[in-house]
Protein backbone atom coordinates (compact mmCIF):
# COMPACT_ATOMS: atom_id res chain seq x y z
CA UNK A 1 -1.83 4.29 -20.59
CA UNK A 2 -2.57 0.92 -19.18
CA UNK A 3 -0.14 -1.89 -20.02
CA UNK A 4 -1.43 -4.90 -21.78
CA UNK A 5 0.49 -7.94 -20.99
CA UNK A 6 1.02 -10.41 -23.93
CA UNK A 7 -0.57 -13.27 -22.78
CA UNK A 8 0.44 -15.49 -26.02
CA UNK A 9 2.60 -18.08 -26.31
CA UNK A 10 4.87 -19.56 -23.53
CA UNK A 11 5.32 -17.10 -21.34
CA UNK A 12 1.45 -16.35 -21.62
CA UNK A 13 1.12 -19.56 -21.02
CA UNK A 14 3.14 -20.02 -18.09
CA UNK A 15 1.03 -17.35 -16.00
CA UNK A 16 -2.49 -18.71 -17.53
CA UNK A 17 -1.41 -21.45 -15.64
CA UNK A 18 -1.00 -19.84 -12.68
CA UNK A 19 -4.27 -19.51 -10.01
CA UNK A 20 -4.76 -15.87 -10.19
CA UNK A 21 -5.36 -15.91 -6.07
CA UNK A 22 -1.84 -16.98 -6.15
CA UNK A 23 -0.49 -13.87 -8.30
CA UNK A 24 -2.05 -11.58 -5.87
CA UNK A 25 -0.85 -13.59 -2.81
CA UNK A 26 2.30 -13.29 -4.35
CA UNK A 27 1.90 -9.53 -4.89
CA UNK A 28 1.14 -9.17 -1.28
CA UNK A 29 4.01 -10.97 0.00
CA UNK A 30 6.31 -8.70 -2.33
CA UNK A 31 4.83 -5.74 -0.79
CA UNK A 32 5.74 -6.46 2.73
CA UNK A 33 9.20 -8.07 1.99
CA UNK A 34 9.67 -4.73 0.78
CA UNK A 35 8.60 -3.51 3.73
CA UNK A 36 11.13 -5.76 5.88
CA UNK A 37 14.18 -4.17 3.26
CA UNK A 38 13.50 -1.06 3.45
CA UNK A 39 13.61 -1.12 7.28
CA UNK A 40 17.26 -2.62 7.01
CA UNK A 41 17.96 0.67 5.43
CA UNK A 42 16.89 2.98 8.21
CA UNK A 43 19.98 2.73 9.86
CA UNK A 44 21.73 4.26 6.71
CA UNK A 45 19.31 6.29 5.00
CA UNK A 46 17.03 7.20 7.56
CA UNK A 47 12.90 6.41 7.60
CA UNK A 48 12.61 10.00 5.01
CA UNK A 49 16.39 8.86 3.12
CA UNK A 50 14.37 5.39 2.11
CA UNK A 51 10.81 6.42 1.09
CA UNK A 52 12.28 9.06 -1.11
CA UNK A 53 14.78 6.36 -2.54
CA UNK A 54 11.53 4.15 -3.11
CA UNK A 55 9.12 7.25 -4.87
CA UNK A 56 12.20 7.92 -7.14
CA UNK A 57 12.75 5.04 -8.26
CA UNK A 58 9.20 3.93 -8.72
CA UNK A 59 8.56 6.95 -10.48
CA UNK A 60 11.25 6.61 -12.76
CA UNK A 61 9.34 3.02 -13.31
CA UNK A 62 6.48 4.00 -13.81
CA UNK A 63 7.09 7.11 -16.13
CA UNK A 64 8.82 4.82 -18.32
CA UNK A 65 5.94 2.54 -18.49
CA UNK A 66 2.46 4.80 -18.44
CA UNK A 67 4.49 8.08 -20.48
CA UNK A 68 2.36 10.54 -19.31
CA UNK A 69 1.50 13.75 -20.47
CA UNK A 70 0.46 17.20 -19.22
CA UNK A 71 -0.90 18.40 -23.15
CA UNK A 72 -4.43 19.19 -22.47
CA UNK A 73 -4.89 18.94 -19.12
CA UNK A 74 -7.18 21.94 -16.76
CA UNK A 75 -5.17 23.26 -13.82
CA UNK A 76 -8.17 21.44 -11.68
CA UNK A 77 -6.64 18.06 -13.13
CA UNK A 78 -2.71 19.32 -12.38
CA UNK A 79 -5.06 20.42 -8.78
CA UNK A 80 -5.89 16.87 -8.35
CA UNK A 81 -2.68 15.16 -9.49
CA UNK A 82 -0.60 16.98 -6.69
CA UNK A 83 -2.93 16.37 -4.51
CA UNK A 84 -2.88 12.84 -4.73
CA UNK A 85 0.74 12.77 -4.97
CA UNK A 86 0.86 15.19 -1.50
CA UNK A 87 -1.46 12.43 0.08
CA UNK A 88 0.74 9.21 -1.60
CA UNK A 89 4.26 10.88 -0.15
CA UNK A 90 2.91 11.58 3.07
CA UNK A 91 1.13 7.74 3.78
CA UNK A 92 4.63 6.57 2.61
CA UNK A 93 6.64 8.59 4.95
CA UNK A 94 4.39 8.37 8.14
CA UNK A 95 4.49 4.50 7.38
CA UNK A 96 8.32 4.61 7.05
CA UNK A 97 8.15 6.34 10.16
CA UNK A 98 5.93 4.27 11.54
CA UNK A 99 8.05 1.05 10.99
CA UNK A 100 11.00 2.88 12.72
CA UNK A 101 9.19 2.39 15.72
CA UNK A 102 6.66 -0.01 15.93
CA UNK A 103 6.82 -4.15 14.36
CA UNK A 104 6.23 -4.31 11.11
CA UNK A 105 3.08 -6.40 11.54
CA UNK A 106 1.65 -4.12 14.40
CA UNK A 107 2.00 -1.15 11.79
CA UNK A 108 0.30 -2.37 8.87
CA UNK A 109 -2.78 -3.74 10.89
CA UNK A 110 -3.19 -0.31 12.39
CA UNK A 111 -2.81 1.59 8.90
CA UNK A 112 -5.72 -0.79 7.96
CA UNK A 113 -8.22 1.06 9.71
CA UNK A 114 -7.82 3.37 7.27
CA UNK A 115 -9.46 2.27 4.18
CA UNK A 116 -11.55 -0.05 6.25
CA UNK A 117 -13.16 3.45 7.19
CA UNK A 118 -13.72 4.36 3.86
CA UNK A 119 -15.38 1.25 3.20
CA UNK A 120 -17.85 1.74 6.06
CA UNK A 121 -18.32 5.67 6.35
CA UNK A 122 -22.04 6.58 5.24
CA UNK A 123 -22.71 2.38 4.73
CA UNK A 124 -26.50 1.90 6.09
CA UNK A 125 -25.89 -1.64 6.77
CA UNK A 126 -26.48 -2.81 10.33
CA UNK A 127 -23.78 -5.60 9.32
CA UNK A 128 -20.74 -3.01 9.09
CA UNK A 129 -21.86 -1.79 12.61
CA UNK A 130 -20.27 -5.55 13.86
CA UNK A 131 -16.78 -4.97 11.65
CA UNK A 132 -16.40 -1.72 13.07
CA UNK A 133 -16.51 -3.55 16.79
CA UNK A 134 -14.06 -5.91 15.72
CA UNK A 135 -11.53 -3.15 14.06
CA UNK A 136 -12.10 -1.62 17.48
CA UNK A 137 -11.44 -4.65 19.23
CA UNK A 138 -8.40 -5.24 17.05
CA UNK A 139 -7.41 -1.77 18.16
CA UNK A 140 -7.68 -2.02 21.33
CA UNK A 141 -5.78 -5.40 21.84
CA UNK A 142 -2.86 -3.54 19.95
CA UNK A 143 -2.52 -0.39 22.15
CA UNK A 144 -3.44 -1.57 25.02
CA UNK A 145 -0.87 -3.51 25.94
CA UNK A 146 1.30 -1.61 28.50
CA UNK A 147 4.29 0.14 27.19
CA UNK A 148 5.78 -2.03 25.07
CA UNK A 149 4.52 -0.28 21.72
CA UNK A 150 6.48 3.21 21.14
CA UNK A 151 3.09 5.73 21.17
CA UNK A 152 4.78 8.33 18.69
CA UNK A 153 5.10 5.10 16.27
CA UNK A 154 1.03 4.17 17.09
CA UNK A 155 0.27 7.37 16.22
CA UNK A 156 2.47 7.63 13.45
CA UNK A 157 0.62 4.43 11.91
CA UNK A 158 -2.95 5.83 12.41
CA UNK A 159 -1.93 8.65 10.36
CA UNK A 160 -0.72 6.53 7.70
CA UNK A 161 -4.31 5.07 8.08
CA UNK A 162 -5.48 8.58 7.50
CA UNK A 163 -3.27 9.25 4.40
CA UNK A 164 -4.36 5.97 3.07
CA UNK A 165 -8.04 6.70 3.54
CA UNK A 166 -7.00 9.86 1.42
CA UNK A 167 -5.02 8.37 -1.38
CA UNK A 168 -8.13 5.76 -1.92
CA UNK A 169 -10.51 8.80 -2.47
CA UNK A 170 -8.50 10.84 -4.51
CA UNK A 171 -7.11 7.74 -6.66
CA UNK A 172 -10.51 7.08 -7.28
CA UNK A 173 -11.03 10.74 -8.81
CA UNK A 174 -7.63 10.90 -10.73
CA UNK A 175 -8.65 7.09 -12.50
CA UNK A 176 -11.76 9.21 -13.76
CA UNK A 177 -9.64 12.12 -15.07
CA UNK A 178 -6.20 9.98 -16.18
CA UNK A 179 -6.11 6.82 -18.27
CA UNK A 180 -3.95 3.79 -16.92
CA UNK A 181 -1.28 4.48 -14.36
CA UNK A 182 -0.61 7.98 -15.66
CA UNK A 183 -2.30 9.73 -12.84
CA UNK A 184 -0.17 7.10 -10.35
CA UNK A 185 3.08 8.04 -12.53
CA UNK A 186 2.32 12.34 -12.10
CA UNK A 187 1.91 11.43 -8.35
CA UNK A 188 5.01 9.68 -7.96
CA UNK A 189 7.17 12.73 -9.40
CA UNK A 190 5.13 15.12 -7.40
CA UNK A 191 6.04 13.21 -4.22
CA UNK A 192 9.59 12.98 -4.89
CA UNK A 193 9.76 16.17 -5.57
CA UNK A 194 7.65 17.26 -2.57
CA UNK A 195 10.15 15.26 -0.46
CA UNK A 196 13.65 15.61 -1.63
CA UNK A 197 14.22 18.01 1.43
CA UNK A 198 13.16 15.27 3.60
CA UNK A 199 15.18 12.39 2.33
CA UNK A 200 18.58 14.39 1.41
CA UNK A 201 18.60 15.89 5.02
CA UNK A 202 17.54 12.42 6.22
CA UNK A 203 19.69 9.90 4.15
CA UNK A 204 23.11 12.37 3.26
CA UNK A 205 25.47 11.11 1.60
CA UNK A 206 24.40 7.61 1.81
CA UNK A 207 22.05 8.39 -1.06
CA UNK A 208 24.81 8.00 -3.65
CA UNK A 209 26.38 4.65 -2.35
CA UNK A 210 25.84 1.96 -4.33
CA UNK A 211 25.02 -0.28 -2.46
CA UNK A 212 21.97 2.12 -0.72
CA UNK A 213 21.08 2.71 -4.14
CA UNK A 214 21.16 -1.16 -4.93
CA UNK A 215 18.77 -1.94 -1.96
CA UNK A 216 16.88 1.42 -2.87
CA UNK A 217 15.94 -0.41 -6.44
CA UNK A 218 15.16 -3.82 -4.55
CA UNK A 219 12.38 -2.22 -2.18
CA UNK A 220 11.29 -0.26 -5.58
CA UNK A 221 10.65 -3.49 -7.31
CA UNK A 222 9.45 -5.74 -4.22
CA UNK A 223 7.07 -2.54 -3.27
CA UNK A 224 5.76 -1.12 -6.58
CA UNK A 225 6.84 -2.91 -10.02
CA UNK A 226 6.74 -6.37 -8.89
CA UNK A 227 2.94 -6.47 -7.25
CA UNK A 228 1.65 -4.11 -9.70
CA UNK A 229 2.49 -6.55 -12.75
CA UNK A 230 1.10 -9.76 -10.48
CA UNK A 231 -1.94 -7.98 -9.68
CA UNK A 232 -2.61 -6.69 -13.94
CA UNK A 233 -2.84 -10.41 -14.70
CA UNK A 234 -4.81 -11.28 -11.60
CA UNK A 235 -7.46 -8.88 -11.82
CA UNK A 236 -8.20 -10.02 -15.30
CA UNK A 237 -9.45 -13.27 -14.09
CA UNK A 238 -10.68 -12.41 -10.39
CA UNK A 239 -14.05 -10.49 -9.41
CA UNK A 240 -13.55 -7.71 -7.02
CA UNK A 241 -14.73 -9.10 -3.72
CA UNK A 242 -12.30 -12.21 -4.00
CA UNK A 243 -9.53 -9.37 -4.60
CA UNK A 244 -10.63 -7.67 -1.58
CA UNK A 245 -10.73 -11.14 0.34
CA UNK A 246 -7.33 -11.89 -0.41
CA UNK A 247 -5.83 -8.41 0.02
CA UNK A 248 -7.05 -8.35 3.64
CA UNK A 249 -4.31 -10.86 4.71
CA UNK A 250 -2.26 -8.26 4.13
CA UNK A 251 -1.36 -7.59 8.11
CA UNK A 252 -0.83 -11.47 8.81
CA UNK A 253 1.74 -11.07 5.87
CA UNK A 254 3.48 -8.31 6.96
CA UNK A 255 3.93 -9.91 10.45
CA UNK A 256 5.14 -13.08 9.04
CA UNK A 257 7.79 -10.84 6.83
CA UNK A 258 8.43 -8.89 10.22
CA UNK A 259 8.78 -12.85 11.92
CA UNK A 260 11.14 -13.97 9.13
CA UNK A 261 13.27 -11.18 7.90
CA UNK A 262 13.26 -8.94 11.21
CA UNK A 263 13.02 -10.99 14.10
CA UNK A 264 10.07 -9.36 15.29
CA UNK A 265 8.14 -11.62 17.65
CA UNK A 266 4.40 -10.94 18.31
CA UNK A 267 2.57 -11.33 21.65
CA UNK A 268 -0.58 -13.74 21.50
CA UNK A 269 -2.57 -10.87 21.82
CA UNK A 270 -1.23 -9.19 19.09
CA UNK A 271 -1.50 -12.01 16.52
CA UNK A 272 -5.51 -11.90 18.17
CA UNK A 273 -5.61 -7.82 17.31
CA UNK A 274 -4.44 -8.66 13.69
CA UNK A 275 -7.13 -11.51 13.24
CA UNK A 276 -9.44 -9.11 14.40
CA UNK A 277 -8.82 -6.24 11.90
CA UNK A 278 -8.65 -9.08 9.03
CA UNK A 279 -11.90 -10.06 9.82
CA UNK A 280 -13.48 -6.87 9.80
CA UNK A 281 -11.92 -6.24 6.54
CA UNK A 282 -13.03 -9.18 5.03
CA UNK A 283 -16.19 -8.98 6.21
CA UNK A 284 -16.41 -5.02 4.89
CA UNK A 285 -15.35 -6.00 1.55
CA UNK A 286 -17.40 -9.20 1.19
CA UNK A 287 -20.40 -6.86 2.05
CA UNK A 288 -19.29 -4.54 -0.69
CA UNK A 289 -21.49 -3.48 -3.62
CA UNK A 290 -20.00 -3.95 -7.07
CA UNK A 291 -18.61 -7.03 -6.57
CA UNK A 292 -17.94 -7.19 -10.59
CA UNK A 293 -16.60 -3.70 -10.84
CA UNK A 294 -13.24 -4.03 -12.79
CA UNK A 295 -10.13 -2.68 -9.80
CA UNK A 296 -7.12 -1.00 -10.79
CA UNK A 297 -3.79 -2.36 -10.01
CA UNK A 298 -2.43 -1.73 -7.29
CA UNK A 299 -5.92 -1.05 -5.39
CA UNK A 300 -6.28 -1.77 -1.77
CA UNK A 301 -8.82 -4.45 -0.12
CA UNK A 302 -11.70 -1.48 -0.17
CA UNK A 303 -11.20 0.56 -3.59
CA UNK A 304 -13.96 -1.16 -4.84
CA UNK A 305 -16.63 0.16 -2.30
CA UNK A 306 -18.75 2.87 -3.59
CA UNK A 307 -17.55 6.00 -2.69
């Protein structure tokens, strides 16, 4: 089920107070400071030791908040459920991956062509033609560059744009079949499960130390429970394509938390690559139909698009 925030009172209050473009500039900043933690555990854990840390954990989250329930459901809507939850573990641990390898910043903006396809594929506007050139530009300027980019961690980042492009399509058919986040909660579990091979060869022992499992929790909260709740008061008092808007900073974020909390320092072509790709995701999502269609939590810059 979908929680409904008590907006009464002080505390109600408080976050009526707050501009709702804030909340989800706030959400997106959580996400990649997440991001930046979780890489400070590779060295421990291990890209697969992490991501299954952060599914775990989220899922235990998550369970505790939608309580879903398989009583009634076809075996097409268990079908669907693990397939999302295939196509959720595998964005997570390509992008993991990815971040092993490549800046922060540089992976995020790649992984955006992703659901900036989705947005675009079958669109009969001559106008998308234009933010397809700049993604490409974008693109370009990013791999382009000689060899200072690691090409397994490039390619590793495209396919997280692929995953991504697959989560968005199948989220979008699980939020028709499952109310709230329960479809996002059966997903999580059948992730974790799908990768506990992965992470226990990948993280060891270093799965039961405390203080793994401390930072474990921290990326949790930074990467699912804390944008998720910013985002459910948000949405309430934001239309769609403002959402979208504001979600495409997204890769100038994560290369700021790559800046601050990784000393990763861009070229000036790179920062020009991730302008690029911003633009042509702001420019997809402005173009969007259904600019007053309600979005789910936890939706990227293009779940709104007709699909």
């Amino acid at each position: 089920m979908t929680v409904t925030p008590n907006v009464t009172g002080e505390d109600g209050a408080v976050r009526k107070s707050v501009p709702a473009p804030a909340l989800v500039l706030g959400g997106v900043a959580s996400v990649q400071g997440g991001a930046a933690v979780a890489t400070r555990l590779f060295p421990v854990a291990g890209p697969g030791g992490t991501v299954w840390l952060r599914l775990g954990l989220s899922s235990l989250l998550l369970l505790a908040i939608a309580r879903p329930t398989l009583r009634g459901r076809s075996a097409a809507d268990l079908r669907l459920a693990v397939a999302f939850g295939v196509a959720l573990a595998a964005m997570n641990l390509t992008f993991y991956e990815a971040l092993d390898r490549i800046p922060l910043g540089v992976a995020v903006t790649i992984e955006f062509i992703g659901p900036l396809s989705v947005a675009v594929i079958g669109s009969r506007r001559v106008l998308d033609l234009v933010w397809v050139a700049f993604a490409a530009v974008g693109v370009v300027l990013l791999t382009s560059g000689g060899g200072r980019l690691d090409r397994t961690g490039v390619v590793l980042a495209f396919v997280t744009g692929i995953f991504w492009a697959s989560y968005i399509l199948l989220s979008k058919r699980v939020g028709a079949v499952f109310p709230g986040a329960s479809g996002l909660a059966l997903a999580l579990v059948v992730g974790t499960i799908g990768l506990a091979p992965v992470g226990i060869w990948s993280g060891g022992s270093a799965l039961v130390d405390p203080g793994v499992l401390g930072r474990g929790c921290v990326v949790a909260l930074l990467s699912s429970a804390i944008p998720y709740t910013l985002e459910i008061y948000a949405l309430r008092r934001l239309r769609a394509a403002v959402f979208g808007v504001l979600m495409s900073l997204e890769p100038a974020f994560a290369a700021l938390s790559g800046l601050l909390f990784l000393s990763q320092h861009l070229r000036t072509r790179e920062w020009v690559a991730i302008v690029f790709v911003m633009a042509a995701s702001v420019g997809a999502t402005r173009g969007a139909r259904g600019d007053r269609v309600p979005v789910e939590p936890g939706a990227t810059p293009t779940e709104m698009v007709p699909v």
